[in-house]
C-alpha atoms as a PDB file:
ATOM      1  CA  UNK A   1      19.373 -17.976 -34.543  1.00  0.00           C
ATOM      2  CA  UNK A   2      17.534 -16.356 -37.176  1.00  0.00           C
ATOM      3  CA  UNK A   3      15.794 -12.681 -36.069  1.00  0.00           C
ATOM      4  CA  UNK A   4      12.459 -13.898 -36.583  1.00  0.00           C
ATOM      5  CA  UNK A   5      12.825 -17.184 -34.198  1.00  0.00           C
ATOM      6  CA  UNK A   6      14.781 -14.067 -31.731  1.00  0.00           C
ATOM      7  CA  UNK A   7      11.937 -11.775 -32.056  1.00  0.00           C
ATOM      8  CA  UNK A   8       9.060 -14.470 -31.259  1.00  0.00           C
ATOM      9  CA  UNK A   9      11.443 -15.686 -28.183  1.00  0.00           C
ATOM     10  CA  UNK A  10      11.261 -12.334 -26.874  1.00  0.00           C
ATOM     11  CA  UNK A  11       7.725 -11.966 -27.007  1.00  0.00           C
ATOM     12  CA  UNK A  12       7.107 -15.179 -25.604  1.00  0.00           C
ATOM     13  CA  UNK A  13       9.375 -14.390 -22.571  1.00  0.00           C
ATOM     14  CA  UNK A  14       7.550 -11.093 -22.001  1.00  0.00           C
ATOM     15  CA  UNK A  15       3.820 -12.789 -22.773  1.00  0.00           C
ATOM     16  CA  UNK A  16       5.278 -15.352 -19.514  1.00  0.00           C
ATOM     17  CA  UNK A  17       6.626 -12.447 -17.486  1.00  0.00           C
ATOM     18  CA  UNK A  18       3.335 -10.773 -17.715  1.00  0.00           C
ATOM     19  CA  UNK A  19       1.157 -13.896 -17.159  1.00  0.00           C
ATOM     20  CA  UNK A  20       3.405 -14.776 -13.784  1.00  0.00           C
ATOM     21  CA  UNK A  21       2.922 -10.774 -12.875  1.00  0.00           C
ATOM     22  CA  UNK A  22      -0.792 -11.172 -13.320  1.00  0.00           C
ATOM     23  CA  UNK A  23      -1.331 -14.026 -11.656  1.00  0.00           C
ATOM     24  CA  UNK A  24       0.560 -12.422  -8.618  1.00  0.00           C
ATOM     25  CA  UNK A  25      -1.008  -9.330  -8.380  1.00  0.00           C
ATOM     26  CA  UNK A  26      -4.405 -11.271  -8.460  1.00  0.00           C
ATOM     27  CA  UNK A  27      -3.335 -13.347  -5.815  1.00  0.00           C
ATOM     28  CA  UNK A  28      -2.376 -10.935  -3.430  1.00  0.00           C
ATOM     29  CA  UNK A  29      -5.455  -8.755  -4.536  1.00  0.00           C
ATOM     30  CA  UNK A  30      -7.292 -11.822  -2.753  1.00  0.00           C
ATOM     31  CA  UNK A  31      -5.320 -11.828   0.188  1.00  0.00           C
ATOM     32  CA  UNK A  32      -5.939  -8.332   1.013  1.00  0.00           C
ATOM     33  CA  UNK A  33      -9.493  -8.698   0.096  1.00  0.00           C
ATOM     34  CA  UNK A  34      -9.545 -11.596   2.413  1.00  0.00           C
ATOM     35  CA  UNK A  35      -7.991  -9.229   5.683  1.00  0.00           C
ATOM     36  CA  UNK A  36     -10.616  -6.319   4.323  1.00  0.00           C
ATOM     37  CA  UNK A  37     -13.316  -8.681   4.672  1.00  0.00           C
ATOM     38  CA  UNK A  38     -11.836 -10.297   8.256  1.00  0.00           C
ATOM     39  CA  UNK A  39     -11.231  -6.541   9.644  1.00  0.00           C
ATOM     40  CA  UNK A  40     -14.863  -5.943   8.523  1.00  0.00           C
ATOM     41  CA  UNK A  41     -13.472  -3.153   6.304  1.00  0.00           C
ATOM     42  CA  UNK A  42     -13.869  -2.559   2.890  1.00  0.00           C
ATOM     43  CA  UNK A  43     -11.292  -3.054  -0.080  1.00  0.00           C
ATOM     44  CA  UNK A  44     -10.359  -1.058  -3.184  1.00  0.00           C
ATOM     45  CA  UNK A  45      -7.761  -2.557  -5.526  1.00  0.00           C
ATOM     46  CA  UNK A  46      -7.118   1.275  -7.107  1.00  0.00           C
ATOM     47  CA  UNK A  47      -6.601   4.749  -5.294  1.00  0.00           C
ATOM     48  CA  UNK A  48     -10.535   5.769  -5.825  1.00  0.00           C
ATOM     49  CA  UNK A  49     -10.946   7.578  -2.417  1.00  0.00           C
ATOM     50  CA  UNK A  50      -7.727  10.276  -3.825  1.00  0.00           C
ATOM     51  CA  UNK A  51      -5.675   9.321  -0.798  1.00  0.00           C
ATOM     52  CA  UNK A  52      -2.209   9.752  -2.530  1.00  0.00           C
ATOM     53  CA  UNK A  53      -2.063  13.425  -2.071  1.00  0.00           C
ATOM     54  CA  UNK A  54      -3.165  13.239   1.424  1.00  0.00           C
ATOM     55  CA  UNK A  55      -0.283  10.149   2.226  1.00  0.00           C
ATOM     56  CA  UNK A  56       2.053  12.376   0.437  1.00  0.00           C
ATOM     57  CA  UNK A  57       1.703  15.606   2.835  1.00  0.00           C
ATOM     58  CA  UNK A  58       1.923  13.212   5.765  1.00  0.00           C
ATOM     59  CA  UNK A  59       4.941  10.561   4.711  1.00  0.00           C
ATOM     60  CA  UNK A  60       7.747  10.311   7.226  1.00  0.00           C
ATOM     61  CA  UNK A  61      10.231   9.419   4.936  1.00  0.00           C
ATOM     62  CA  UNK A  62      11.835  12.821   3.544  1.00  0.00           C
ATOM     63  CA  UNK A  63      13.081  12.501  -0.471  1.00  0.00           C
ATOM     64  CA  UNK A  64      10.465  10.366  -1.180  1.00  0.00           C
ATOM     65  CA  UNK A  65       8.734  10.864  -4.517  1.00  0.00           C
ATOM     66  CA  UNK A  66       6.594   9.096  -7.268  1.00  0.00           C
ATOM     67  CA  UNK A  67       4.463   7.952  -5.048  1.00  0.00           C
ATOM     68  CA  UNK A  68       1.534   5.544  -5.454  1.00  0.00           C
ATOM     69  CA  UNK A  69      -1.149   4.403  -3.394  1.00  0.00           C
ATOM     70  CA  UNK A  70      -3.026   0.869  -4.102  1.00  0.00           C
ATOM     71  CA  UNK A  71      -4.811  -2.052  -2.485  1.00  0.00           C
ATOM     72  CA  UNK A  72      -6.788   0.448   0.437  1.00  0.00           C
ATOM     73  CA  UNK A  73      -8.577  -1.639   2.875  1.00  0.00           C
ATOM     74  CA  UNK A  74     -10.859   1.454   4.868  1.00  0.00           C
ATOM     75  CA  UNK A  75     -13.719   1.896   6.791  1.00  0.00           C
ATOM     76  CA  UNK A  76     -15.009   3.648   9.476  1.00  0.00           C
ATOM     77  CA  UNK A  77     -13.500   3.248  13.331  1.00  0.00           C
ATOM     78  CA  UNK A  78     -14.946   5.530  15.728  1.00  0.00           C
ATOM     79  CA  UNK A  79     -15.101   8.882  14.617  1.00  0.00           C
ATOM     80  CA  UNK A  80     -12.400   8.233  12.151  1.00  0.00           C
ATOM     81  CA  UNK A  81     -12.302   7.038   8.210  1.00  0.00           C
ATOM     82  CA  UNK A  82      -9.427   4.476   8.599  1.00  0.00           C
ATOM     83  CA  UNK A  83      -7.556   3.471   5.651  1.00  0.00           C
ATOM     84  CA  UNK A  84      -4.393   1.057   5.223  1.00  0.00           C
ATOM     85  CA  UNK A  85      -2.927   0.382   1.769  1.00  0.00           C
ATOM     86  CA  UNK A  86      -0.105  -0.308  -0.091  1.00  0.00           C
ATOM     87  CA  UNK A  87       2.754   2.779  -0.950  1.00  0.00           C
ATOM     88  CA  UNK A  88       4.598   2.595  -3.525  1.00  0.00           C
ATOM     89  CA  UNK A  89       7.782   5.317  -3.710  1.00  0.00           C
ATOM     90  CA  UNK A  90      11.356   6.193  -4.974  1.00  0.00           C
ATOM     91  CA  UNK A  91      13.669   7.370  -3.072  1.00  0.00           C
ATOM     92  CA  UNK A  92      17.158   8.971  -4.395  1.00  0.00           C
ATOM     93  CA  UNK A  93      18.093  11.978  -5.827  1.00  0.00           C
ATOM     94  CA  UNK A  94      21.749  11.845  -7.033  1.00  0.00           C
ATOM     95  CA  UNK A  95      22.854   8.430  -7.958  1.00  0.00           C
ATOM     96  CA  UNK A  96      21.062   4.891  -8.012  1.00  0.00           C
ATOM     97  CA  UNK A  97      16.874   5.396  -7.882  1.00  0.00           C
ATOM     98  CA  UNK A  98      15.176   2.662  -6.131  1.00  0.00           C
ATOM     99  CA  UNK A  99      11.521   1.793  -5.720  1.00  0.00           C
ATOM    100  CA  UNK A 100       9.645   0.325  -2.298  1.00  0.00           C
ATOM    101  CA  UNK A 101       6.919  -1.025  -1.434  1.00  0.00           C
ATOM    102  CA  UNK A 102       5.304  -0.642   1.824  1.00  0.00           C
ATOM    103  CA  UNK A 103       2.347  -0.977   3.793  1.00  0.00           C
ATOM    104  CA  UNK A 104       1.131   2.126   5.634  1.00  0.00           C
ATOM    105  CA  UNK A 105      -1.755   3.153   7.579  1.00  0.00           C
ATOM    106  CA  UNK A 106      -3.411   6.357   8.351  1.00  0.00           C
ATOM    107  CA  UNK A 107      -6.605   7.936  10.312  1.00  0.00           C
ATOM    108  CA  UNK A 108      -8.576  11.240   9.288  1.00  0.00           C
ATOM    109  CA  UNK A 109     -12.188  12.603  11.606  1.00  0.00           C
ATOM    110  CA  UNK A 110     -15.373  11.728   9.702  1.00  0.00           C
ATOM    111  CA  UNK A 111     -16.382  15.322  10.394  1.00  0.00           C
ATOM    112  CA  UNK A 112     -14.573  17.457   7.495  1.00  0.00           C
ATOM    113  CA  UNK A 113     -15.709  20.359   9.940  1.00  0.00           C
ATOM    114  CA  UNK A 114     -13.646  19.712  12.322  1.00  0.00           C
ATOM    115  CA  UNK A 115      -9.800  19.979  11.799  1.00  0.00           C
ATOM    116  CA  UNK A 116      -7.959  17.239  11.930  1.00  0.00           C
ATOM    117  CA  UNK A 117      -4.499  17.147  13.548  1.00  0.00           C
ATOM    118  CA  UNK A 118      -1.786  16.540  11.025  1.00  0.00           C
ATOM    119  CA  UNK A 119      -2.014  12.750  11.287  1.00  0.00           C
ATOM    120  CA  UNK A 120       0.744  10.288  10.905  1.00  0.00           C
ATOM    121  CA  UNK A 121       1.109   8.112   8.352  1.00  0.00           C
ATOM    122  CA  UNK A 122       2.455   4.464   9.728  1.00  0.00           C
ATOM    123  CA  UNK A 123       4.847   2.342   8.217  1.00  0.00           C
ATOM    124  CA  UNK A 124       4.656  -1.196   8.625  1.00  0.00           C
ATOM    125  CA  UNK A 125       8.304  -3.186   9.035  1.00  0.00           C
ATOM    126  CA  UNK A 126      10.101  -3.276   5.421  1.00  0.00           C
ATOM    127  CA  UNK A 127      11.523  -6.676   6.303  1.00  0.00           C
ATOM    128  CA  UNK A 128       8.345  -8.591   6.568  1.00  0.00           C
ATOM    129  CA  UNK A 129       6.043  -9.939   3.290  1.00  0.00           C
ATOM    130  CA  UNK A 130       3.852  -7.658   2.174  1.00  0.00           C
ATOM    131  CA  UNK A 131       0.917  -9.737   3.571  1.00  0.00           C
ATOM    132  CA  UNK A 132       2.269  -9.423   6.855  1.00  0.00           C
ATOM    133  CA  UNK A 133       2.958  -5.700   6.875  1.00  0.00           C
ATOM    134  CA  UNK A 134      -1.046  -5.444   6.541  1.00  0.00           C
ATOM    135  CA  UNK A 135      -1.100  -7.841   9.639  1.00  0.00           C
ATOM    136  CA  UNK A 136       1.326  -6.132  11.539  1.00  0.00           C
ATOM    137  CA  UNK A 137      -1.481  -2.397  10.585  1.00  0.00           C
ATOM    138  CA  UNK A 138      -4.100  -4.783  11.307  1.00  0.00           C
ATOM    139  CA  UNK A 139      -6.617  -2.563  13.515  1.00  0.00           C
ATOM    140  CA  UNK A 140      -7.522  -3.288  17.090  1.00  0.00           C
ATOM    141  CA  UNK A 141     -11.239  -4.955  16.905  1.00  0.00           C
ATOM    142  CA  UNK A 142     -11.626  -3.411  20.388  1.00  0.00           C
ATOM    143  CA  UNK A 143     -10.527   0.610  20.397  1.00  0.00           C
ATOM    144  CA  UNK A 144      -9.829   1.054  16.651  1.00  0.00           C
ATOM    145  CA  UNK A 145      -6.370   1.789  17.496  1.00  0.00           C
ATOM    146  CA  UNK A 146      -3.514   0.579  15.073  1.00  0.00           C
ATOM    147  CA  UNK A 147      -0.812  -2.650  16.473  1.00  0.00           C
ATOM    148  CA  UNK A 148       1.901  -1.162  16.288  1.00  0.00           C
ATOM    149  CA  UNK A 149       4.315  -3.431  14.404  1.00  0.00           C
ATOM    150  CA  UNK A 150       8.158  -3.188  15.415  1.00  0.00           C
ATOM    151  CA  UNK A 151      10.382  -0.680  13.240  1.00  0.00           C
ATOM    152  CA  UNK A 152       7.328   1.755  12.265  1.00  0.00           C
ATOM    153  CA  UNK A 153       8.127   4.607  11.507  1.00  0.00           C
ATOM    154  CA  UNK A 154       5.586   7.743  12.416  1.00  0.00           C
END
């Protein structure tokens, strides 16, 4: 195999790799547009409302760094903004790093006035799709409380 006919393999395997990527992350970008829109909610593909450092302070899971906060379905319940999103985080410090991916949910008061007990941020379970996870934080139509799915953590 000559390097050229190497080199253009390569790229074509990455071009592929990134097309199947793509088409994945638009597809579940509808989905939880979809939920957003059945919850009566609203949906943001990208962290716009800043709620990374605010998940951060609150995260049960100790050691857990680099995080990242995407696909936020919020709105308003009550007297609460309520958000639930996707978390992306490492966890490890000596030895192997590895990345998750969870869905968590969280409440804060709509009057900045007013101080807000540290709230919880709530896990989903880790061994269900990442579709259901958002299912499993779907909020209650009727008291704006969160199901609680089995194995959250918070």
């Amino acid at each position: 195999m000559t390097p050229a006919l190497l080199l253009a393999s390569l790229l074509v395997l990455t071009l592929a790799a990134l097309v199947v990527e793509a088409a994945g992350r638009a597809r579940r970008c509808d989905r939880v547009r979809s939920l957003a829109a059945e919850w009566r909610m609203n949906y943001g593909r990208a962290d716009s409302l800043r709620l990374t450092p605010r998940v951060a302070r609150r995260f049960p899971i100790p050691g857990a760094a680099a995080m990242r906060v995407s696909d936020v379905v919020y709105g308003i319940r009550g007297d609460a903004y309520r958000y639930v999103f996707t978390v992306q985080y490492t966890l490890g410090v000596s030895g192997p790093k590895t990345r998750h991916r969870r869905v968590a949910t969280f409440e804060e008061p709509r009057d900045r006035r007013r101080v807000a007990a540290d709230g919880v941020v709530t896990l989903a379970p880790e061994d269900l799709p990442l579709i259901e996870q958002y299912r499993a934080l779907a909020p209650d139509e009727a008291s704006g409380a969160v199901r609680q799915g089995r194995g959250t953590v918070g």
